[in-house]
Protein backbone atom coordinates (compact mmCIF):
# COMPACT_ATOMS: atom_id res chain seq x y z
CA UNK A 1 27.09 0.27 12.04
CA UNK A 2 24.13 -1.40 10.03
CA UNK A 3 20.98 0.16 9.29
CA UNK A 4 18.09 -1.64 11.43
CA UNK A 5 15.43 -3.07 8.92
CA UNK A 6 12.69 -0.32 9.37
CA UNK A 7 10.20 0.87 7.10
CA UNK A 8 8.42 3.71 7.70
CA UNK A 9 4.96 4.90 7.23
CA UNK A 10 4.05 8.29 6.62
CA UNK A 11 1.04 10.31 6.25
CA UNK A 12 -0.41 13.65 4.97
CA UNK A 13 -3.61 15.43 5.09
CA UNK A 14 -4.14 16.66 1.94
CA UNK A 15 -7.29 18.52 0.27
CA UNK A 16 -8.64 15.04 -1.34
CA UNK A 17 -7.61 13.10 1.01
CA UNK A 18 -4.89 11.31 3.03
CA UNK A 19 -1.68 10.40 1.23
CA UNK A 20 0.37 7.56 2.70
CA UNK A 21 3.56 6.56 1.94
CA UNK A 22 6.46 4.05 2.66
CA UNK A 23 9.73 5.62 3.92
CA UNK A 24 12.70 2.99 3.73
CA UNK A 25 12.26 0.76 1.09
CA UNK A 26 14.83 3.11 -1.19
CA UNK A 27 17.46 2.00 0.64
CA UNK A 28 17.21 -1.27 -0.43
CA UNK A 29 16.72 -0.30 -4.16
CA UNK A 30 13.18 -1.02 -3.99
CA UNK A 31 10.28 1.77 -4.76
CA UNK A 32 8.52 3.34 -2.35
CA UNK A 33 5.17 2.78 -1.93
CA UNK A 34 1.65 4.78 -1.53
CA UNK A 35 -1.89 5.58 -1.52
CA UNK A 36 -3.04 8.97 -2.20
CA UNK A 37 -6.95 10.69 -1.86
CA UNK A 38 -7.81 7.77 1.07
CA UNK A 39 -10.99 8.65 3.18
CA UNK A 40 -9.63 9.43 6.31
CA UNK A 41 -11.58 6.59 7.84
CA UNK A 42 -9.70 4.39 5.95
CA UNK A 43 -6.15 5.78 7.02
CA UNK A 44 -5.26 3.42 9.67
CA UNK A 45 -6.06 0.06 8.02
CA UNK A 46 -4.39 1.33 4.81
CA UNK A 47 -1.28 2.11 6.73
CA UNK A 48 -1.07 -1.42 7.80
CA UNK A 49 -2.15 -2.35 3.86
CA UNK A 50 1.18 -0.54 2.82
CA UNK A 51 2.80 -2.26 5.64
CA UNK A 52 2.31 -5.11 4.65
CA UNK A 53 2.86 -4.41 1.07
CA UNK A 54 6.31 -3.43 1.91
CA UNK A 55 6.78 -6.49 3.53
CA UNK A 56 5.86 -9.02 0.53
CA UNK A 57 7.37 -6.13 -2.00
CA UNK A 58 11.16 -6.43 0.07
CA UNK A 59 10.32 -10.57 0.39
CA UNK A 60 9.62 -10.76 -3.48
CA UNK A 61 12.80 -9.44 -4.33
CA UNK A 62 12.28 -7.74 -7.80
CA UNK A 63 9.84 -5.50 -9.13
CA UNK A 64 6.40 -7.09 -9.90
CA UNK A 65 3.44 -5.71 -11.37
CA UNK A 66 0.98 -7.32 -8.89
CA UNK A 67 1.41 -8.26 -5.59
CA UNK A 68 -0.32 -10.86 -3.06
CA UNK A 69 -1.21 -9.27 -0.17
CA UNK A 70 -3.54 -12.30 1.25
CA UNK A 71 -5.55 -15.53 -0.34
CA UNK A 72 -7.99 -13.19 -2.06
CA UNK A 73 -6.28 -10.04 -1.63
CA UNK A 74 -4.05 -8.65 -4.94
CA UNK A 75 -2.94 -4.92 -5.16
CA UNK A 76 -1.60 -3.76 -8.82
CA UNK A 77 1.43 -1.58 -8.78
CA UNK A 78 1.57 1.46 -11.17
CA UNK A 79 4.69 3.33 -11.08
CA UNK A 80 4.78 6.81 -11.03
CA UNK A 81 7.46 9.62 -12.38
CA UNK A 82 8.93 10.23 -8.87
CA UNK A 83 10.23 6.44 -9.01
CA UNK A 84 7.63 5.29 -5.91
CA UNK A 85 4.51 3.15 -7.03
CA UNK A 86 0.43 3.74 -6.27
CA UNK A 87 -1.68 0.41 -5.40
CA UNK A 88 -4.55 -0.17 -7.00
CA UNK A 89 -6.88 -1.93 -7.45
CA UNK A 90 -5.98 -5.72 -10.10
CA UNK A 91 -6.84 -5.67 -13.56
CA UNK A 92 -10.31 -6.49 -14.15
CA UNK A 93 -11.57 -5.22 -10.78
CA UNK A 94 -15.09 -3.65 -11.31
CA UNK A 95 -16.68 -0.96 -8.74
CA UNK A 96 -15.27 2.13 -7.54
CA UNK A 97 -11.41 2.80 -5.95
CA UNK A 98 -12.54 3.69 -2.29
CA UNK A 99 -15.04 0.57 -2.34
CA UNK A 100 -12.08 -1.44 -3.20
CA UNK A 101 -9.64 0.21 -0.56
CA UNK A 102 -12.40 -0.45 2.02
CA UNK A 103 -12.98 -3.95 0.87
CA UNK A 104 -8.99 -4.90 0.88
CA UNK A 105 -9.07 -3.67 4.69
CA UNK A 106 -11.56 -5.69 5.96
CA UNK A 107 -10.00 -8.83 4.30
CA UNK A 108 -6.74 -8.21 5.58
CA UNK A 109 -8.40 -7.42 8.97
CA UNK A 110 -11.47 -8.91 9.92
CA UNK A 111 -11.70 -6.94 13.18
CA UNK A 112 -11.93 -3.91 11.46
CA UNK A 113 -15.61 -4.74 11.09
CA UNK A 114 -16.39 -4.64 14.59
């Protein structure tokens, strides 16, 4: 029997913060992704972020360094010793990480303003 195409998000409250991470993209030999020290206001729309970073991550096919999440939306992919990789924010992005996290959820999702 096949394995249903499901990726996973999972969460943790940790001291700084939430950590986030995919579960599922391993088992297509592609890294696993996450966000660690996230405001805890921001842990909803970041799991959909990572969602949909999975998404364009399994659709790309290899392993890039950046990835398009939307138009004006570009997450930079640092790998890490355990084999998964952090998003962050693109080269040359000025201003402070949970700014930028904030920002990237209300361009992927304009309702989250309201």
């Amino acid at each position: 029997m096949e394995k249903p195409d499901v990726v996973r998000i999972v969460g943790a409250e940790r001291p700084d913060g939430l950590a986030l991470r995919t579960a599922g993209l391993g088992e297509r030999g592609l890294p696993e992704l996450r966000a660690d020290g996230l405001p805890p206001y921001l842990g909803q729309g970041w799991a959909r972020v990572l969602g949909e970073a999975a998404r364009v991550l399994a659709a790309s096919g290899g392993r890039p360094a950046e990835l398009a999440l939307a138009p004006d939306v570009a997450v930079r992919l640092r790998p890490e010793e355990d084999g998964a990789v952090t998003l962050l924010p693109p080269a040359g992005h000025e201003g402070g990480l949970d700014e930028w996290r904030r920002d990237v959820v209300l361009r992927m999702f304009p309702a989250a303003r309201v």
